[in-house]
C-alpha atoms as a PDB file:
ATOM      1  CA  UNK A   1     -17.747 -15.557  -0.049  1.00  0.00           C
ATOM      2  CA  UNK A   2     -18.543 -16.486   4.123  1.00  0.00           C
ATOM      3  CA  UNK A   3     -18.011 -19.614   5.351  1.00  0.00           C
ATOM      4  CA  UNK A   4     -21.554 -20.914   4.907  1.00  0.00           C
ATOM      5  CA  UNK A   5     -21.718 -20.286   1.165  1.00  0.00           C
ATOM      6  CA  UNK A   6     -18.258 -21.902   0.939  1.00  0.00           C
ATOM      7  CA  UNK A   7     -19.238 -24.498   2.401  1.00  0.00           C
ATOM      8  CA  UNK A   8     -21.941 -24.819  -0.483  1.00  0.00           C
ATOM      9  CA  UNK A   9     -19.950 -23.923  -3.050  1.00  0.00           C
ATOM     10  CA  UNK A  10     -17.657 -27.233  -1.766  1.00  0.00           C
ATOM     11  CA  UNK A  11     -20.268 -29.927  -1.636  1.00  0.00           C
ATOM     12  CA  UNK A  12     -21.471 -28.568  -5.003  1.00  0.00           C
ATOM     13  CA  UNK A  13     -18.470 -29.570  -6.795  1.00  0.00           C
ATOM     14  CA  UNK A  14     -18.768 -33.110  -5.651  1.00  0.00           C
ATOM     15  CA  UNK A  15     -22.797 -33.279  -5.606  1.00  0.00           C
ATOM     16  CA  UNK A  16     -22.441 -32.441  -9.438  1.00  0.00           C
ATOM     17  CA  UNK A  17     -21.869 -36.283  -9.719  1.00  0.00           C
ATOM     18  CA  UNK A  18     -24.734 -36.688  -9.500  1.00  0.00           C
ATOM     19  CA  UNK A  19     -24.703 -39.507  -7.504  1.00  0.00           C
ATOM     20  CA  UNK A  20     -27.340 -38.799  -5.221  1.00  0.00           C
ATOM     21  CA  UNK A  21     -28.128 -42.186  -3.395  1.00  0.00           C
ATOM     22  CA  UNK A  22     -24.313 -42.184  -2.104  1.00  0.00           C
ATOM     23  CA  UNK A  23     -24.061 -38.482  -1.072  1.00  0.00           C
ATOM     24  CA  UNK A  24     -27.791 -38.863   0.402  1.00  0.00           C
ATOM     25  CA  UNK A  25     -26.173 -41.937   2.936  1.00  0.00           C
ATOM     26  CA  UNK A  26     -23.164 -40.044   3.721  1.00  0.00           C
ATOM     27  CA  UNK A  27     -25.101 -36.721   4.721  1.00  0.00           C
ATOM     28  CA  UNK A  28     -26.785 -38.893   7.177  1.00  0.00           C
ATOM     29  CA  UNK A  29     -24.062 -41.104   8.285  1.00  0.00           C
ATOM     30  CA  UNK A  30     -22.318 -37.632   8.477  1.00  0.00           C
ATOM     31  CA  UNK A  31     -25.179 -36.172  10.787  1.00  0.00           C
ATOM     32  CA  UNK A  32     -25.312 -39.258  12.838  1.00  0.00           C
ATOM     33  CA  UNK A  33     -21.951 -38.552  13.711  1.00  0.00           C
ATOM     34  CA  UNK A  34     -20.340 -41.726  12.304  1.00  0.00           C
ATOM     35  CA  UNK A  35     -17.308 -39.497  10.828  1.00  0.00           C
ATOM     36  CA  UNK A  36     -15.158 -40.433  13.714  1.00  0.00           C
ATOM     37  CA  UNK A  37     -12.220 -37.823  13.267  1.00  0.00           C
ATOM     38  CA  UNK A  38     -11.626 -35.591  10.736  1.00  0.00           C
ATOM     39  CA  UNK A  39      -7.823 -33.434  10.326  1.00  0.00           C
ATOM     40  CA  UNK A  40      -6.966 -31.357   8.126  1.00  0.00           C
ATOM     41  CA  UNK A  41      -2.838 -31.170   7.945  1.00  0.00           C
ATOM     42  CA  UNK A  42      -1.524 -28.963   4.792  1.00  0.00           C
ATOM     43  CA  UNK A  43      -3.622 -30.278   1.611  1.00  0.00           C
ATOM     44  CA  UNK A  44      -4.643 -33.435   2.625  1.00  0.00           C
ATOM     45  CA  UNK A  45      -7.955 -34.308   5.106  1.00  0.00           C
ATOM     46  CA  UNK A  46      -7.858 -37.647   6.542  1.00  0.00           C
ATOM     47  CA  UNK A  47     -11.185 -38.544   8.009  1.00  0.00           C
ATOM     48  CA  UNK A  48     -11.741 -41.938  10.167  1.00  0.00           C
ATOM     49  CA  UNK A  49     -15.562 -43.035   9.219  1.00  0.00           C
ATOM     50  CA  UNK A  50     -17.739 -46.244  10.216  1.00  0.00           C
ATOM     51  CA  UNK A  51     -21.217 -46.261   9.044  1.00  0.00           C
ATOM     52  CA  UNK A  52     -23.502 -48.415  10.999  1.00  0.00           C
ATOM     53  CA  UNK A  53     -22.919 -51.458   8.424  1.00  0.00           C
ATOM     54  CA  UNK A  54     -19.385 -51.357   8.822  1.00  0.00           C
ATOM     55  CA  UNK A  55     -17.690 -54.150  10.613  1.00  0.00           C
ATOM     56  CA  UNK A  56     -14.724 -51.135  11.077  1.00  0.00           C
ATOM     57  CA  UNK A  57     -14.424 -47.799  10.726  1.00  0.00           C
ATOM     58  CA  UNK A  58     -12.445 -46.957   7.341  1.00  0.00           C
ATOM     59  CA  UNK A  59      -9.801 -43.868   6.322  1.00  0.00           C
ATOM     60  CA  UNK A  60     -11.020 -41.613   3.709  1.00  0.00           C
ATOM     61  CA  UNK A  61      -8.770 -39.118   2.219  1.00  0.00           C
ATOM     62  CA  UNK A  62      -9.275 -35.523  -0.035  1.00  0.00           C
ATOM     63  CA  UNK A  63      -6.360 -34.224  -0.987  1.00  0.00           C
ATOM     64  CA  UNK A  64      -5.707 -30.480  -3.485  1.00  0.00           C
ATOM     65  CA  UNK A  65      -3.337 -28.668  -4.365  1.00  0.00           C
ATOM     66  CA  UNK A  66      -1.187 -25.754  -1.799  1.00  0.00           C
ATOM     67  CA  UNK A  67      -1.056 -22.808  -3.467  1.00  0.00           C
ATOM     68  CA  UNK A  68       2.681 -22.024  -3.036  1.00  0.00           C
ATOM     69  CA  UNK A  69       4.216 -19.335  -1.707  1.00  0.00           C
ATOM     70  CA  UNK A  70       4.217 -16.640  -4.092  1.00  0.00           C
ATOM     71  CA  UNK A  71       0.539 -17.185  -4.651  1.00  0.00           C
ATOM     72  CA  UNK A  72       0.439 -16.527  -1.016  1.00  0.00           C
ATOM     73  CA  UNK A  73       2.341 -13.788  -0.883  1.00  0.00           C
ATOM     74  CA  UNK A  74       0.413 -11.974  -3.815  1.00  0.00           C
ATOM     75  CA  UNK A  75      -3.114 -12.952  -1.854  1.00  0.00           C
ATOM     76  CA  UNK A  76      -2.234 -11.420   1.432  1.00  0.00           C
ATOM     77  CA  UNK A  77      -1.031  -8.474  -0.185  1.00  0.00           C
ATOM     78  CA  UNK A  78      -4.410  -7.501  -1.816  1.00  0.00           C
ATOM     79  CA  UNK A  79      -6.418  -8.683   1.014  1.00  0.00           C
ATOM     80  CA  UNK A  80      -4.434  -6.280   3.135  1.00  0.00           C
ATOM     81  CA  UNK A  81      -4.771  -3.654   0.260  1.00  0.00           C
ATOM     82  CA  UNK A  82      -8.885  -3.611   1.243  1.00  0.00           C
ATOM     83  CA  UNK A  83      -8.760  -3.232   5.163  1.00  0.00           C
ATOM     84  CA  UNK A  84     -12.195  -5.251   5.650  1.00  0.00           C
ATOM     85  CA  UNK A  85     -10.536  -7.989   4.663  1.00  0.00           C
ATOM     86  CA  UNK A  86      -7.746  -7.639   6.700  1.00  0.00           C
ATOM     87  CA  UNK A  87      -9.941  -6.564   9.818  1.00  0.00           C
ATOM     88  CA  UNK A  88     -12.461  -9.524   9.097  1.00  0.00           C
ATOM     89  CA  UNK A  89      -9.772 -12.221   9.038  1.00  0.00           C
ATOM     90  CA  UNK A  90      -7.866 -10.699  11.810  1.00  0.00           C
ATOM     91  CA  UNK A  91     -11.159 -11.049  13.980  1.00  0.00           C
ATOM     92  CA  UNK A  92     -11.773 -14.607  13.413  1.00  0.00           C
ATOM     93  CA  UNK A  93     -14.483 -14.216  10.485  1.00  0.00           C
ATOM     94  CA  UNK A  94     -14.518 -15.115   6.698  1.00  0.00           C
ATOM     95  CA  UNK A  95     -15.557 -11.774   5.054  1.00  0.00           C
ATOM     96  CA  UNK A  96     -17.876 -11.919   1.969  1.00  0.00           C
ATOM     97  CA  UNK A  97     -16.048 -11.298  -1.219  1.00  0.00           C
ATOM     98  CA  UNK A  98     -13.307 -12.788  -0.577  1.00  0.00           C
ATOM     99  CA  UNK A  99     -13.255 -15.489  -3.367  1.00  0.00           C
ATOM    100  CA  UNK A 100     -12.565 -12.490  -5.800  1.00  0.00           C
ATOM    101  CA  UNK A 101      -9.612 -11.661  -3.972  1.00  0.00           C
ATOM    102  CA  UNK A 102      -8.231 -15.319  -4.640  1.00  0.00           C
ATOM    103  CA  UNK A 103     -10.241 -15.204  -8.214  1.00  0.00           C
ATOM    104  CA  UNK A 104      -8.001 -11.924  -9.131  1.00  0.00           C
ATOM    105  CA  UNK A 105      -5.043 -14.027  -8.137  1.00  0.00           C
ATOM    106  CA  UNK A 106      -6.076 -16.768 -10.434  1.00  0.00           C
ATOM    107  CA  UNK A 107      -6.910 -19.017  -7.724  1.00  0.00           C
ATOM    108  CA  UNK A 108      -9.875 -20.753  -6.005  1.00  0.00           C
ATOM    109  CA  UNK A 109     -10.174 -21.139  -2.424  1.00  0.00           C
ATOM    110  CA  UNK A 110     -12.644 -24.569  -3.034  1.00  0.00           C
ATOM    111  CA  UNK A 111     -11.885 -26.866  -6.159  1.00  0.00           C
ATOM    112  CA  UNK A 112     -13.936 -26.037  -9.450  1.00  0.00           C
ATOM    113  CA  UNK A 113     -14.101 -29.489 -10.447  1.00  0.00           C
ATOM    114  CA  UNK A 114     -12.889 -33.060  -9.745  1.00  0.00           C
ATOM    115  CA  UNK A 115      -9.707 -32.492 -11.867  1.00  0.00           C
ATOM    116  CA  UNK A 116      -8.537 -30.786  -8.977  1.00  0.00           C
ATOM    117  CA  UNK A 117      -8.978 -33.266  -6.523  1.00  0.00           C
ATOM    118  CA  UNK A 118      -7.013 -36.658  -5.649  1.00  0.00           C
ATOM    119  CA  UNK A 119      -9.473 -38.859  -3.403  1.00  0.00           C
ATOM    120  CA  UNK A 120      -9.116 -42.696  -1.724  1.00  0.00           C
ATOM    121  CA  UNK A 121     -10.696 -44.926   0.987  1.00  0.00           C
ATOM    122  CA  UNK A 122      -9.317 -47.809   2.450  1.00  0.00           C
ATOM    123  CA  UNK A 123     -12.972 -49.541   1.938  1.00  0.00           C
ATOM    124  CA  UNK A 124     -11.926 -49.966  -1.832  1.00  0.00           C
ATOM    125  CA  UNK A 125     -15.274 -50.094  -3.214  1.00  0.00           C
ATOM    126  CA  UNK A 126     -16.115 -48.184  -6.792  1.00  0.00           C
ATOM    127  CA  UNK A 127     -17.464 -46.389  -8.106  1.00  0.00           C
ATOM    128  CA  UNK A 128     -15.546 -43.834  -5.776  1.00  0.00           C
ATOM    129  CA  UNK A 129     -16.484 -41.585  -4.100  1.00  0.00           C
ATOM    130  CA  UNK A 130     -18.124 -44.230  -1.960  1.00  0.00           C
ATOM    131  CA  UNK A 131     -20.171 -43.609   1.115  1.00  0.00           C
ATOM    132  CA  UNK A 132     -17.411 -42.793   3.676  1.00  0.00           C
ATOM    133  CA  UNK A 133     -15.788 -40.169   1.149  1.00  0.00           C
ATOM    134  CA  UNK A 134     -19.133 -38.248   0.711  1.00  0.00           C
ATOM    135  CA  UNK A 135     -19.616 -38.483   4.329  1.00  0.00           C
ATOM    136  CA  UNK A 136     -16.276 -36.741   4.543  1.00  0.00           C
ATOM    137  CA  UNK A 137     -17.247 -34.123   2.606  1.00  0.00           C
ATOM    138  CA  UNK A 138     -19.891 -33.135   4.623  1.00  0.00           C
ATOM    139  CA  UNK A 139     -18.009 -33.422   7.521  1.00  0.00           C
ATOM    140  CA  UNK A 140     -15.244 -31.135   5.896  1.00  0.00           C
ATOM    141  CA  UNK A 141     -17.961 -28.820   5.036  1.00  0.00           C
ATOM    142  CA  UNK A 142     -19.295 -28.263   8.663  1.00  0.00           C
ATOM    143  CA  UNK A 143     -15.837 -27.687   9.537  1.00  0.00           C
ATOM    144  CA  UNK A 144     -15.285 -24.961   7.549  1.00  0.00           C
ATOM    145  CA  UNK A 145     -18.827 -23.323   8.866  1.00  0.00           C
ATOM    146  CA  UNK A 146     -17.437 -23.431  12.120  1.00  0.00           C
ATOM    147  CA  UNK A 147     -13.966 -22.196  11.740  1.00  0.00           C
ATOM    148  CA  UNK A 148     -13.621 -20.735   7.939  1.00  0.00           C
ATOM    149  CA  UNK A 149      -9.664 -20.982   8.551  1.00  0.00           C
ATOM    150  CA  UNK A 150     -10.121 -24.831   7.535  1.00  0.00           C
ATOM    151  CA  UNK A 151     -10.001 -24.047   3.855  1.00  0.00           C
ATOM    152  CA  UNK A 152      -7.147 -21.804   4.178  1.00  0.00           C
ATOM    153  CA  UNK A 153      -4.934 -24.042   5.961  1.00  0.00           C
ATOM    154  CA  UNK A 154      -6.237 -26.962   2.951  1.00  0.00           C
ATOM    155  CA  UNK A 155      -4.954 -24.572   0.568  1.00  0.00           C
ATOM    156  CA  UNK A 156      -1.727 -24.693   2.655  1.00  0.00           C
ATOM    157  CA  UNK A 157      -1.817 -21.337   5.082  1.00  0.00           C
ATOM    158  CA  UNK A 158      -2.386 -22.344   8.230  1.00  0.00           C
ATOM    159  CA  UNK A 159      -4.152 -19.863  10.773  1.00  0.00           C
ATOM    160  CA  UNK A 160      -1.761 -18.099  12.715  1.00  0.00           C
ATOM    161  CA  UNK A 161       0.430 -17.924  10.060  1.00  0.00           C
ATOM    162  CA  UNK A 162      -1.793 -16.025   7.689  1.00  0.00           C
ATOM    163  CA  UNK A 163      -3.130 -13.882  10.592  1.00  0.00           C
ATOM    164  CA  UNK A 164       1.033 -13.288  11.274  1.00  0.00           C
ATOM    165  CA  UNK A 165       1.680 -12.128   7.609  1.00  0.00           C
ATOM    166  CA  UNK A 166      -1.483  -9.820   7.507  1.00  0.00           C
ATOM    167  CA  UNK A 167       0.023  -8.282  10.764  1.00  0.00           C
ATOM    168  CA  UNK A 168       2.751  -7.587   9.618  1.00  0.00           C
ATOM    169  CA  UNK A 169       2.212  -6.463   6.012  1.00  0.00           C
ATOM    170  CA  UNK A 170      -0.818  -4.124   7.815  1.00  0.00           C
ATOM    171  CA  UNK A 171       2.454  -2.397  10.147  1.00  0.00           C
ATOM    172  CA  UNK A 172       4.274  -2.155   7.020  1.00  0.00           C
ATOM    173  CA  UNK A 173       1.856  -0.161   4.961  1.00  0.00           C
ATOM    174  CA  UNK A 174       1.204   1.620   7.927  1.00  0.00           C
ATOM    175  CA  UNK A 175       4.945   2.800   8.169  1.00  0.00           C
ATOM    176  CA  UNK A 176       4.778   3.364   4.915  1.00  0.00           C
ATOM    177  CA  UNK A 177       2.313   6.071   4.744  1.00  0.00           C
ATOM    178  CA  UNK A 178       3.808   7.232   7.673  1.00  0.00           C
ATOM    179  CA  UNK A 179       6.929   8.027   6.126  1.00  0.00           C
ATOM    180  CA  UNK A 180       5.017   9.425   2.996  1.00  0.00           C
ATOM    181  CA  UNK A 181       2.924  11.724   4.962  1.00  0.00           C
ATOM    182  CA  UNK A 182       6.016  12.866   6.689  1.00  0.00           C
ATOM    183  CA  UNK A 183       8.427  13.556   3.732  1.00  0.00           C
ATOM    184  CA  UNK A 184       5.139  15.650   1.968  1.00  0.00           C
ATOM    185  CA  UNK A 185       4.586  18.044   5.571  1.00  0.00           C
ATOM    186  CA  UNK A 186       8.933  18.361   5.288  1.00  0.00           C
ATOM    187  CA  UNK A 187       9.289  21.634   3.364  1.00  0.00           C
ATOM    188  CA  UNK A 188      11.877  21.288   0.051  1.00  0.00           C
ATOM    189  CA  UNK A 189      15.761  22.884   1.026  1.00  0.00           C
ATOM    190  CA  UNK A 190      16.119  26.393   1.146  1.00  0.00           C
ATOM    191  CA  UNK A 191      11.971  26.489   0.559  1.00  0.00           C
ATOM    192  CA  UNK A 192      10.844  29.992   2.233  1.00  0.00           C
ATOM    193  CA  UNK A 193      14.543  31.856   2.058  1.00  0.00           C
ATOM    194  CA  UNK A 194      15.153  35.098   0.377  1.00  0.00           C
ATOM    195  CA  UNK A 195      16.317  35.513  -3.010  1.00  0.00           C
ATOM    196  CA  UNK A 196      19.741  36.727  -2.124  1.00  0.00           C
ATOM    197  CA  UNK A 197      20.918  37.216  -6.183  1.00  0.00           C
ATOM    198  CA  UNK A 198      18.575  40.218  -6.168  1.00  0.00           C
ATOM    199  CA  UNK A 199      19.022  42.267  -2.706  1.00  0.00           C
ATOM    200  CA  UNK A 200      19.777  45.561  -4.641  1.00  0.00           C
ATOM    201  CA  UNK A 201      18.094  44.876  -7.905  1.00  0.00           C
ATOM    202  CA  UNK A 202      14.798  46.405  -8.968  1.00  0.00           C
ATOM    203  CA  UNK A 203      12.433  44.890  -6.248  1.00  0.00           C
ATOM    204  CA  UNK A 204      13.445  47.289  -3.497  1.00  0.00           C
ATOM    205  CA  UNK A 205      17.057  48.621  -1.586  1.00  0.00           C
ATOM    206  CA  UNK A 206      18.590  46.142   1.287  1.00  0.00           C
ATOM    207  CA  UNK A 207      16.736  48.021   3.487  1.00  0.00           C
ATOM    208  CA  UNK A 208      13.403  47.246   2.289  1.00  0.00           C
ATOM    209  CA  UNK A 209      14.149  43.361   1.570  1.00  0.00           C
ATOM    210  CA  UNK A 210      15.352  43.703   5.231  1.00  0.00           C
ATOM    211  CA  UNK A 211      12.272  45.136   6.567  1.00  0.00           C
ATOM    212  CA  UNK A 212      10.089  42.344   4.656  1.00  0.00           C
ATOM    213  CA  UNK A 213      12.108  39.511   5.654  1.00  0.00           C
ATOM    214  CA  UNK A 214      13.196  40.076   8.967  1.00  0.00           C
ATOM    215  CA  UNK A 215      10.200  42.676  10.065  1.00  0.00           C
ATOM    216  CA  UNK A 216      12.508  45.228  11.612  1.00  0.00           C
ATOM    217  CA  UNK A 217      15.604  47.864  10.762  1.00  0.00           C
ATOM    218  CA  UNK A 218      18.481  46.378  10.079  1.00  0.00           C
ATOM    219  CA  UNK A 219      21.200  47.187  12.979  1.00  0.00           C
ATOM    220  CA  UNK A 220      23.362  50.328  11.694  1.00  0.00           C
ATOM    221  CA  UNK A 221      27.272  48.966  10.805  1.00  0.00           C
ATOM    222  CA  UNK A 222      30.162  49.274  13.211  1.00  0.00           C
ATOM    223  CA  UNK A 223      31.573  52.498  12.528  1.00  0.00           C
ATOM    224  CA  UNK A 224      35.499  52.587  11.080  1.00  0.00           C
ATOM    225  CA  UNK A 225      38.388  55.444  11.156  1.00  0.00           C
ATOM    226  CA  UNK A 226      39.671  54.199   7.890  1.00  0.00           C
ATOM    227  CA  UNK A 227      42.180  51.788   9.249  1.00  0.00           C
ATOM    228  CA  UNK A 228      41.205  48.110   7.853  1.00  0.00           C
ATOM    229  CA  UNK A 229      39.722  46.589  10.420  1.00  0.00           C
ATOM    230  CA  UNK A 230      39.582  48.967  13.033  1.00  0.00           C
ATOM    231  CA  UNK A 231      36.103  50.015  14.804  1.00  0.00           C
ATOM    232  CA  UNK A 232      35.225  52.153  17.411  1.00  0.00           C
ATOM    233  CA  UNK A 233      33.151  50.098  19.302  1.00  0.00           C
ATOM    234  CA  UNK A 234      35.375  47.223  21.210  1.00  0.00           C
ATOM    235  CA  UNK A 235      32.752  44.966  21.495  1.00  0.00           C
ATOM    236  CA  UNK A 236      31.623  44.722  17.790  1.00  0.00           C
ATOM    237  CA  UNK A 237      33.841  41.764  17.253  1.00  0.00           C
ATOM    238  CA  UNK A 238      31.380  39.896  19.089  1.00  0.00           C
ATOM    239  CA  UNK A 239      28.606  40.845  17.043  1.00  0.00           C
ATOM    240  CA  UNK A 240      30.758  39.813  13.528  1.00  0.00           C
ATOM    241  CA  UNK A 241      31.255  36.288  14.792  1.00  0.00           C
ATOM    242  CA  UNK A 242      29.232  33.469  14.978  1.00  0.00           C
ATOM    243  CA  UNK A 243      28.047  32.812  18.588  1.00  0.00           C
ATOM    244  CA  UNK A 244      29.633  30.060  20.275  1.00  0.00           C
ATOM    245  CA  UNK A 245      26.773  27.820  20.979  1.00  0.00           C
ATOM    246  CA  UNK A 246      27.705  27.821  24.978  1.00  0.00           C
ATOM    247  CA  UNK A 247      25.554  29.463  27.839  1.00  0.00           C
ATOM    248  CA  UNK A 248      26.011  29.949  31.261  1.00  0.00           C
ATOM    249  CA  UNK A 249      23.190  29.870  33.624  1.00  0.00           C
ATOM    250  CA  UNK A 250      20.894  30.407  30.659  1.00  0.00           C
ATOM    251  CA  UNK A 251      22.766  33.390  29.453  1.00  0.00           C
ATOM    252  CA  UNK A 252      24.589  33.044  25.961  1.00  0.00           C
ATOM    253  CA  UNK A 253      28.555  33.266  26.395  1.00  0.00           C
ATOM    254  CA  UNK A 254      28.472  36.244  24.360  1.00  0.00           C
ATOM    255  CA  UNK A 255      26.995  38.469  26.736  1.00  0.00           C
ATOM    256  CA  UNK A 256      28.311  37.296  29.352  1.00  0.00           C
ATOM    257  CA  UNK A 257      31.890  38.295  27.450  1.00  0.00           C
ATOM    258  CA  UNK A 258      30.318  41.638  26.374  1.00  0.00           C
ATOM    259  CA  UNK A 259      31.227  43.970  29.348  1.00  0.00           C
ATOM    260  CA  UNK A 260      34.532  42.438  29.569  1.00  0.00           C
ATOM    261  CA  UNK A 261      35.143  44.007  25.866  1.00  0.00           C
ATOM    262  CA  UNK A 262      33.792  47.272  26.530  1.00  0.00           C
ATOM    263  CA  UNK A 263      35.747  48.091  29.480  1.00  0.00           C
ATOM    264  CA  UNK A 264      38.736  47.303  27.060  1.00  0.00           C
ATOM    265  CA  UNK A 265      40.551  50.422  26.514  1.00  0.00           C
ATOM    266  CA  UNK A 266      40.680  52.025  22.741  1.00  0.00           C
ATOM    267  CA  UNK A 267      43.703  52.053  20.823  1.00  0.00           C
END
């Protein structure tokens, strides 16, 4: 629904009165600009209107129902759930199809019928509405051509905080699928390690797992005399530890220890 076909579907709940001498008057008491102000301040609009018979201008009033703030929440999570929505509002403009949005939520941005709507004027003449009420409505309807945001903040969601919570619930989806997107690229624990249960069974000898995992011959074992323990090479202890995870100028520690160990004299 834009703004200029909600602004129809308004004044066609209250032309359905039929009551077309009254609503003719106030269209043109509306156009001649005798609607003096015209706020709209949660779910009530106050308008100030003098028609050219009037000795003073009179206070009309059109009050509805706020949808509270669950129905809020709900509606700015599925308009954020279709990004033109989002993107539409978010630039200033009433995107068309929005009235499902609010019609999947139950709700109606404009009132169905007169049940839904409280109305008075200080002129106290009946049958209501009188003259300065339909000129409000006109009134309220050009408003809401000119800045669709009227109708939200009648409904009780004023503009910058609507435009706030659609921010915000658009960063949060975003971080969302962020995360998502992250934890699917992250590769499962121990995904892309060797089955080390089966090293010597049937699929091959250490050697060949070696070769397929590592691409290269594994390095030949320290040799041993047959003490427990003993090697004949004095720097193999370094290459049975874990390296310390210190450098020096760039160089691991371990080399830098090696030729200390080799120039160590054999027992």
């Amino acid at each position: 629904m834009t703004d200029d076909r909600l602004a129809l579907a308004f004044l066609g709940t209250f032309e359905s009165l039929r009551m077309g001498p009254t609503f003719a008057r106030g269209r043109r008491d509306e156009r001649a600009g005798h609607v003096r102000q015209l706020t709209i301040s949660g779910s009530l609009v106050v308008a100030l209107v003098r028609g050219p018979e009037d000795p003073t201008a009179f206070r009309s009033r059109i009050a509805v129902r706020s949808f509270g703030a669950s129905e809020w929440a709900r509606v700015e999570r599925d308009l954020v759930a279709e990004a033109r929505f989002a993107a539409g509002l978010l630039a200033g403009r009433m995107p068309a199809g929005i009235g499902e949005v609010f019609a999947a939520a139950g709700l109606s941005l404009v009132p169905l019928s007169l049940d839904e709507v409280a109305m008075d004027c200080t002129c106290e003449r009946w049958p209501m509405p009188c003259v300065h009420l339909a000129a409000t409505c006109y009134a309220l309807a050009r408003s809401f051509e000119e800045d669709p945001f009227g109708v939200f903040a009648w409904r009780g969601r004023h503009r910058d905080e609507l435009l706030l919570h659609l921010r915000e619930l658009r960063a949060s989806v975003a971080l969302d699928a962020h995360e998502a997107a992250r934890s699917a690229a992250r590769p499962a624990p121990g995904a892309g390690l060797p089955d080390l249960s089966d090293v010597s069974g049937s699929s091959g000898s250490g050697k060949e797992w070696f070769e397929e995992f590592w691409g290269g011959e594994p390095a030949p074992p320290a040799a041993v005399d047959g003490r427990p323990g003993a090697v004949t090479r004095p720097d193999a202890l370094l290459d049975q530890l874990d390296p310390p995870p210190l450098s020096h100028d760039g160089r691991p520690v371990a080399d830098l220890l090696r030729p200390a160990y080799l120039a160590m004299p054999e027992e």
